[in-house]
Protein backbone atom coordinates (compact mmCIF):
# COMPACT_ATOMS: atom_id res chain seq x y z
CA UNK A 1 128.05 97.12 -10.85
CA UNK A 2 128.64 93.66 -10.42
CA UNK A 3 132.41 92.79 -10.63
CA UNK A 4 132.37 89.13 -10.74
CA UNK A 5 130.95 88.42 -13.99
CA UNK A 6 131.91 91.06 -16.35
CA UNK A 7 133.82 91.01 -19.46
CA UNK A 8 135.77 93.85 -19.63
CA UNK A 9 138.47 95.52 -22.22
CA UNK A 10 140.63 97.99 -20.66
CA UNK A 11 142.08 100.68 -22.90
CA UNK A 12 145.71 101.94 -21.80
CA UNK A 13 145.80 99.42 -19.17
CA UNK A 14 149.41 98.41 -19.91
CA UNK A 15 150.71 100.02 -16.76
CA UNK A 16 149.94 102.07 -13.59
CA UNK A 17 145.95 102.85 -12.50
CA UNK A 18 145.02 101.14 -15.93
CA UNK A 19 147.19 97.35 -14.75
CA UNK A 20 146.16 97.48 -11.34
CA UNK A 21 142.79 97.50 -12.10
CA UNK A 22 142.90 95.18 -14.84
CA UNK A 23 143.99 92.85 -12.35
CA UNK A 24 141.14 93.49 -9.83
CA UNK A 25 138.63 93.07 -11.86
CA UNK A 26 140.26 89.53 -12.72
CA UNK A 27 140.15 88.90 -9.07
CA UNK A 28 136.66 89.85 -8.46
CA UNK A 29 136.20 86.81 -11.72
CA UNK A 30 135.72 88.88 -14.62
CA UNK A 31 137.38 88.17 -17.94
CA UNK A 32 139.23 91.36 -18.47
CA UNK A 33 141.49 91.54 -22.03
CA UNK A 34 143.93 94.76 -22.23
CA UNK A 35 144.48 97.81 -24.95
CA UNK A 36 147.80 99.26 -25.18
CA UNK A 37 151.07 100.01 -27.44
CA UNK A 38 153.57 98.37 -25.63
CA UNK A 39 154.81 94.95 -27.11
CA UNK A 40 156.35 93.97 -23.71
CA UNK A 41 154.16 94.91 -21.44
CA UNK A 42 151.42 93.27 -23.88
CA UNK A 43 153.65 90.14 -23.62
CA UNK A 44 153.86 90.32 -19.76
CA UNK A 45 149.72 90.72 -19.04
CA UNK A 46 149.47 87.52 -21.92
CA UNK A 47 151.68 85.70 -19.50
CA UNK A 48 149.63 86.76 -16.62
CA UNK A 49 146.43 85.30 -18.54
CA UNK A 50 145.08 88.38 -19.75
CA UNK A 51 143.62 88.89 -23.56
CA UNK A 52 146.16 91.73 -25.09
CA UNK A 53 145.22 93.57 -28.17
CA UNK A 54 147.56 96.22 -29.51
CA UNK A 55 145.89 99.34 -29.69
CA UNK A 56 147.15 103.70 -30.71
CA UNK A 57 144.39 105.64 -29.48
CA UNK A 58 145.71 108.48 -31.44
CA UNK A 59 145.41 106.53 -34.91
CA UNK A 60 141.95 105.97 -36.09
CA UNK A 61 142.63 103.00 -38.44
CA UNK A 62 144.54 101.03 -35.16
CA UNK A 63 141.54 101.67 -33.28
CA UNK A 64 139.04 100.64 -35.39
CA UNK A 65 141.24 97.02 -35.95
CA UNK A 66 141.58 96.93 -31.94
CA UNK A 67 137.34 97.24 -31.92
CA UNK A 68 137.22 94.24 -34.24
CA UNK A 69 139.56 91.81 -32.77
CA UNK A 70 138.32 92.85 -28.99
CA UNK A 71 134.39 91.87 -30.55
CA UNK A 72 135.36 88.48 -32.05
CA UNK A 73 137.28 87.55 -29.12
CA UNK A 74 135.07 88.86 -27.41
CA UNK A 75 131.07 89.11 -28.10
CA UNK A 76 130.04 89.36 -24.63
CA UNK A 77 132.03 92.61 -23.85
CA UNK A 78 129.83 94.35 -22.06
CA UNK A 79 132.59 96.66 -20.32
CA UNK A 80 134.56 99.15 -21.60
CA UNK A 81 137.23 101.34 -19.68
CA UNK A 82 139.62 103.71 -21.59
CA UNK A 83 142.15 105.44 -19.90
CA UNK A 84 144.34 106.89 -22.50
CA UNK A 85 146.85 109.82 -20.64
CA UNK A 86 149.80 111.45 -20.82
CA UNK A 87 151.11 113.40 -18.56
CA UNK A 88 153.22 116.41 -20.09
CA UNK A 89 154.77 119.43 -18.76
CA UNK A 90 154.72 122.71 -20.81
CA UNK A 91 156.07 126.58 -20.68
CA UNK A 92 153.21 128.57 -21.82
CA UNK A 93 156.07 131.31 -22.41
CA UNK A 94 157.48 129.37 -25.00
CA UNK A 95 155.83 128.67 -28.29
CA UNK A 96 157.34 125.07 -28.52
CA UNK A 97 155.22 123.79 -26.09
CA UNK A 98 152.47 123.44 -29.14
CA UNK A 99 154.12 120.47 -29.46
CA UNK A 100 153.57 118.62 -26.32
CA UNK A 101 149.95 120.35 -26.05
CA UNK A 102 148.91 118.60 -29.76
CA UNK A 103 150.39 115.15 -27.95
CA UNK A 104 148.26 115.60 -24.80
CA UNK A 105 144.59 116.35 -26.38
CA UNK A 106 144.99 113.61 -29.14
CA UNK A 107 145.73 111.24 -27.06
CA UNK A 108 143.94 112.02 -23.96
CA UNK A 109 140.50 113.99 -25.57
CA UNK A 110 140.96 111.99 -29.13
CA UNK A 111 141.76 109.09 -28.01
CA UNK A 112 139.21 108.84 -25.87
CA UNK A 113 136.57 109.82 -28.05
CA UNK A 114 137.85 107.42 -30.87
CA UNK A 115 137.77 104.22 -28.42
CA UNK A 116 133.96 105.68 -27.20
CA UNK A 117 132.53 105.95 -30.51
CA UNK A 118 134.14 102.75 -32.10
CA UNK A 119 132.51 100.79 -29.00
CA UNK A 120 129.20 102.35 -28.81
CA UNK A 121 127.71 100.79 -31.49
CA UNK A 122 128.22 97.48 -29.69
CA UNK A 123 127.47 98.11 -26.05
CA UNK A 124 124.10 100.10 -27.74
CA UNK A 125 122.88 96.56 -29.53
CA UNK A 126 122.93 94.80 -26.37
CA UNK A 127 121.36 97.24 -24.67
CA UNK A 128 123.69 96.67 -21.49
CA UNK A 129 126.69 97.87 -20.92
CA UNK A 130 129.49 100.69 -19.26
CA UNK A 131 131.90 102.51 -20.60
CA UNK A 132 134.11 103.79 -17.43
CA UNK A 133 135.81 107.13 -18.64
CA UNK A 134 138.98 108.11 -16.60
CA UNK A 135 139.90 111.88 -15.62
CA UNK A 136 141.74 113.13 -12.66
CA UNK A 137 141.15 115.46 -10.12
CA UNK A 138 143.72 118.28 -12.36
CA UNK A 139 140.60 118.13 -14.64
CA UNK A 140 139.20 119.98 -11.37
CA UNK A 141 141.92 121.64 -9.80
CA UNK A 142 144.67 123.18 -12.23
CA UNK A 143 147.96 122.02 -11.88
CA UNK A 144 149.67 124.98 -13.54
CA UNK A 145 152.86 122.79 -14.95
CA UNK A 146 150.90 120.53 -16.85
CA UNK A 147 147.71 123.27 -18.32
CA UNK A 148 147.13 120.98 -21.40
CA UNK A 149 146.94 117.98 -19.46
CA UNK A 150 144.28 119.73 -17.44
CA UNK A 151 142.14 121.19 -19.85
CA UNK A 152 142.32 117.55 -21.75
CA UNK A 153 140.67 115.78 -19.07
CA UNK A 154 138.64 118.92 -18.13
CA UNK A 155 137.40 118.34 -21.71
CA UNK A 156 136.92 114.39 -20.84
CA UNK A 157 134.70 115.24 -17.80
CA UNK A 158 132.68 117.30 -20.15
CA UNK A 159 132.09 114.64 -22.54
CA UNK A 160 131.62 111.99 -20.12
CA UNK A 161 128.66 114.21 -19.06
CA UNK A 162 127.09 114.71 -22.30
CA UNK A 163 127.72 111.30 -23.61
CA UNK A 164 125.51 109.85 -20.20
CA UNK A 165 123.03 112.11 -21.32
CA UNK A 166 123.23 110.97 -24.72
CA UNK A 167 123.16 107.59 -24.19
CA UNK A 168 120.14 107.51 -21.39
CA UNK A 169 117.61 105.01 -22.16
CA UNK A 170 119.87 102.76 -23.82
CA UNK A 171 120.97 100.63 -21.02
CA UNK A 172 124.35 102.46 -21.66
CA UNK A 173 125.93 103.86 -18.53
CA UNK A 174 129.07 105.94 -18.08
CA UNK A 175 130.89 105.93 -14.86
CA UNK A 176 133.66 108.37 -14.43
CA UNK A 177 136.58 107.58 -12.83
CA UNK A 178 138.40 110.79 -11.18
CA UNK A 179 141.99 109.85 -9.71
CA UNK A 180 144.03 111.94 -7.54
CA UNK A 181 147.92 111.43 -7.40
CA UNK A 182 148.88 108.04 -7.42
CA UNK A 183 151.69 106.66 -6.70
CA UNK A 184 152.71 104.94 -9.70
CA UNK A 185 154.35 105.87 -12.75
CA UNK A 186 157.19 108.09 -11.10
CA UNK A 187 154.58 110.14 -9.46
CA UNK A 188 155.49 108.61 -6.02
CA UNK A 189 158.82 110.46 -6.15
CA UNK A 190 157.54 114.37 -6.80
CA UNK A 191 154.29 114.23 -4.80
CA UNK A 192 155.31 112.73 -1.30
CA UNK A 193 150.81 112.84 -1.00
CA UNK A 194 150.46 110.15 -3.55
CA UNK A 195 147.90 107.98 -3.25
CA UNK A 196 149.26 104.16 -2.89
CA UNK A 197 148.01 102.32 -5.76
CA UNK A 198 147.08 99.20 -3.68
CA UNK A 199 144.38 101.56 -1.16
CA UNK A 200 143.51 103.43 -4.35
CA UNK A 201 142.67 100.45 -6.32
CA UNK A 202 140.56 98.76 -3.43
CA UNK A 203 138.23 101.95 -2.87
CA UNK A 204 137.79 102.53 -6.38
CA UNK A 205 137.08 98.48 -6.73
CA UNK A 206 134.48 99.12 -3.60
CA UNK A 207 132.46 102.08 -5.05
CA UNK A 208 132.11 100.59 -8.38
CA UNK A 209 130.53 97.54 -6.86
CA UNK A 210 128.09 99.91 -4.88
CA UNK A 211 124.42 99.95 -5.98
CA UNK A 212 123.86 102.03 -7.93
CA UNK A 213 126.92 102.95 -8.76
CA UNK A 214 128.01 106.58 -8.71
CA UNK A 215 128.22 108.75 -11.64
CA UNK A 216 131.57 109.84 -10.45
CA UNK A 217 134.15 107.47 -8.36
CA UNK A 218 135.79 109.48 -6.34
CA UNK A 219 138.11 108.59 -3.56
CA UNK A 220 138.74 110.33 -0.56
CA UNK A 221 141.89 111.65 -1.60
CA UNK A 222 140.24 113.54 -4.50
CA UNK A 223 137.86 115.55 -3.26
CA UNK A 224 139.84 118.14 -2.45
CA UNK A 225 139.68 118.23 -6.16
CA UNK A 226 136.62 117.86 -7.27
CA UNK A 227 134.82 119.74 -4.34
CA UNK A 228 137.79 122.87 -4.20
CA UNK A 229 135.10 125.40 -5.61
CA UNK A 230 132.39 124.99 -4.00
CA UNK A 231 133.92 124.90 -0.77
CA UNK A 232 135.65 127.98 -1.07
CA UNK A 233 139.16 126.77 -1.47
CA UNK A 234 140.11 126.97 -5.48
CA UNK A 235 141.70 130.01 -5.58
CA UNK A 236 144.21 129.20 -2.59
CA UNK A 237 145.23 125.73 -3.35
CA UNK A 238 145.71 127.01 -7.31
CA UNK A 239 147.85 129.66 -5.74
CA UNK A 240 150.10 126.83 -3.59
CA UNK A 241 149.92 124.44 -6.78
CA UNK A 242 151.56 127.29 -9.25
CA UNK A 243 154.52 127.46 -6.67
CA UNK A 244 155.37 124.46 -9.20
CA UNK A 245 156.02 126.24 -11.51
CA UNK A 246 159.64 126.23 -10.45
CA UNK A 247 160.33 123.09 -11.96
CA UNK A 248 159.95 124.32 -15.55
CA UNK A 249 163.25 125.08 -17.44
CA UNK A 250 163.84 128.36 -17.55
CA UNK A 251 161.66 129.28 -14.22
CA UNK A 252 164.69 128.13 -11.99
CA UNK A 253 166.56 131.45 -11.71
């Protein structure tokens, strides 16, 4: 993929993973505009001299009005990357968890779908193009705590793979993106592991500018992950990973 002359719209980009590498693809001299909800951090990536649109994944009507305005701004978008996630912890014991589990898959399966298919259309006309799907290595590797969160971008992975197949001989490719822990968005204080966002962001920058460019971008500090079943080592490092399960409410006794 060639970074430096891309123009590229970055769904849930407003913070974390989704700002950093809004900004390196501004470096490498793309134009890059950004997706997201919040007004002020919207305001802040304007003032940086990034295109902002406002943009709910979870509500069709605000995506389809996001598609439009990104297209007129925008005709040469040839680059889309949506990274809608939240990050939710539930107690499968108790029933009100429904709650946070309906948040997670709208929003991270949904939403994802809903920015795919109100893009495709576009990126299939010009017969060039990538959408960059975003998952995480828990889509791999359970982390117990958050099961919704899991099976949401278990589900993503899934789709990213039958969407590449769909899409083959269009000129259409999907690239998934597969992020361990990071260490941004509070993640840096429970998981002492945590990738640093600046090394994460510069080897994910360097494989995507690899020819060709893999199917999956995976860091070194993912395949643990990605690679924990067929090396043998699922079933152990789920076992260690449920000793989290001490942080739910109600599991502390």
């Amino acid at each position: 993929m060639d970074l430096s002359n891309r123009t590229v719209l970055v769904v849930g980009g407003t913070s974390g993973i989704g700002r950093e590498l809004a900004r390196r693809f501004a470096a490498a001299g793309s134009t890059v505009a950004v997706g997201g909800r919040s007004t002020q951090a919207l305001s802040e990536l304007a003032e940086e001299g990034f295109g902002t649109l406002r943009i709910d994944v979870t509500d069709d009507s605000s995506v389809a009005a996001a598609r439009d305005t990104a297209l007129a701004r925008y005709p040469e978008l040839d680059t889309v990357v949506t990274m809608p996630g939240v990050m939710l912890m539930e107690d499968l014991r108790d029933p009100a968890h429904f709650a946070a589990a309906q948040t997670t898959i709208d929003t991270n399966l949904v939403g994802t779908i809903r920015v795919i298919d109100a893009f495709t259309p576009h990126l299939v006309r010009r017969g060039a193009g990538t959408f960059v799907t975003v998952t995480s290595g828990i889509a791999f590797l359970p982390f117990p705590p958050m099961p919704t969160y899991a099976a949401s971008k278990a589900a993503v992975h899934a789709y990213s793979e039958a969407l590449r197949a769909q899409l083959d001989g269009t000129g259409v490719g999907v690239v998934e993106l597969v992020p361990p822990a990071v260490a941004t968005a509070g993640q840096e204080k429970v998981n002492p592991h945590a990738l640093p966002l600046d090394d994460f962001a510069t080897e994910v920058m360097h494989l995507l500018s690899t020819d060709p460019t893999p199917r999956e971008i995976l860091v070194k500090g993912v395949h643990m992950h990605r690679w924990a079943e067929r090396d043998g080592t699922y079933d152990d490092l789920v076992a260690q990973r449920s000793q989290a399960l001490s942080m739910l409410p109600g599991r502390q006794d």
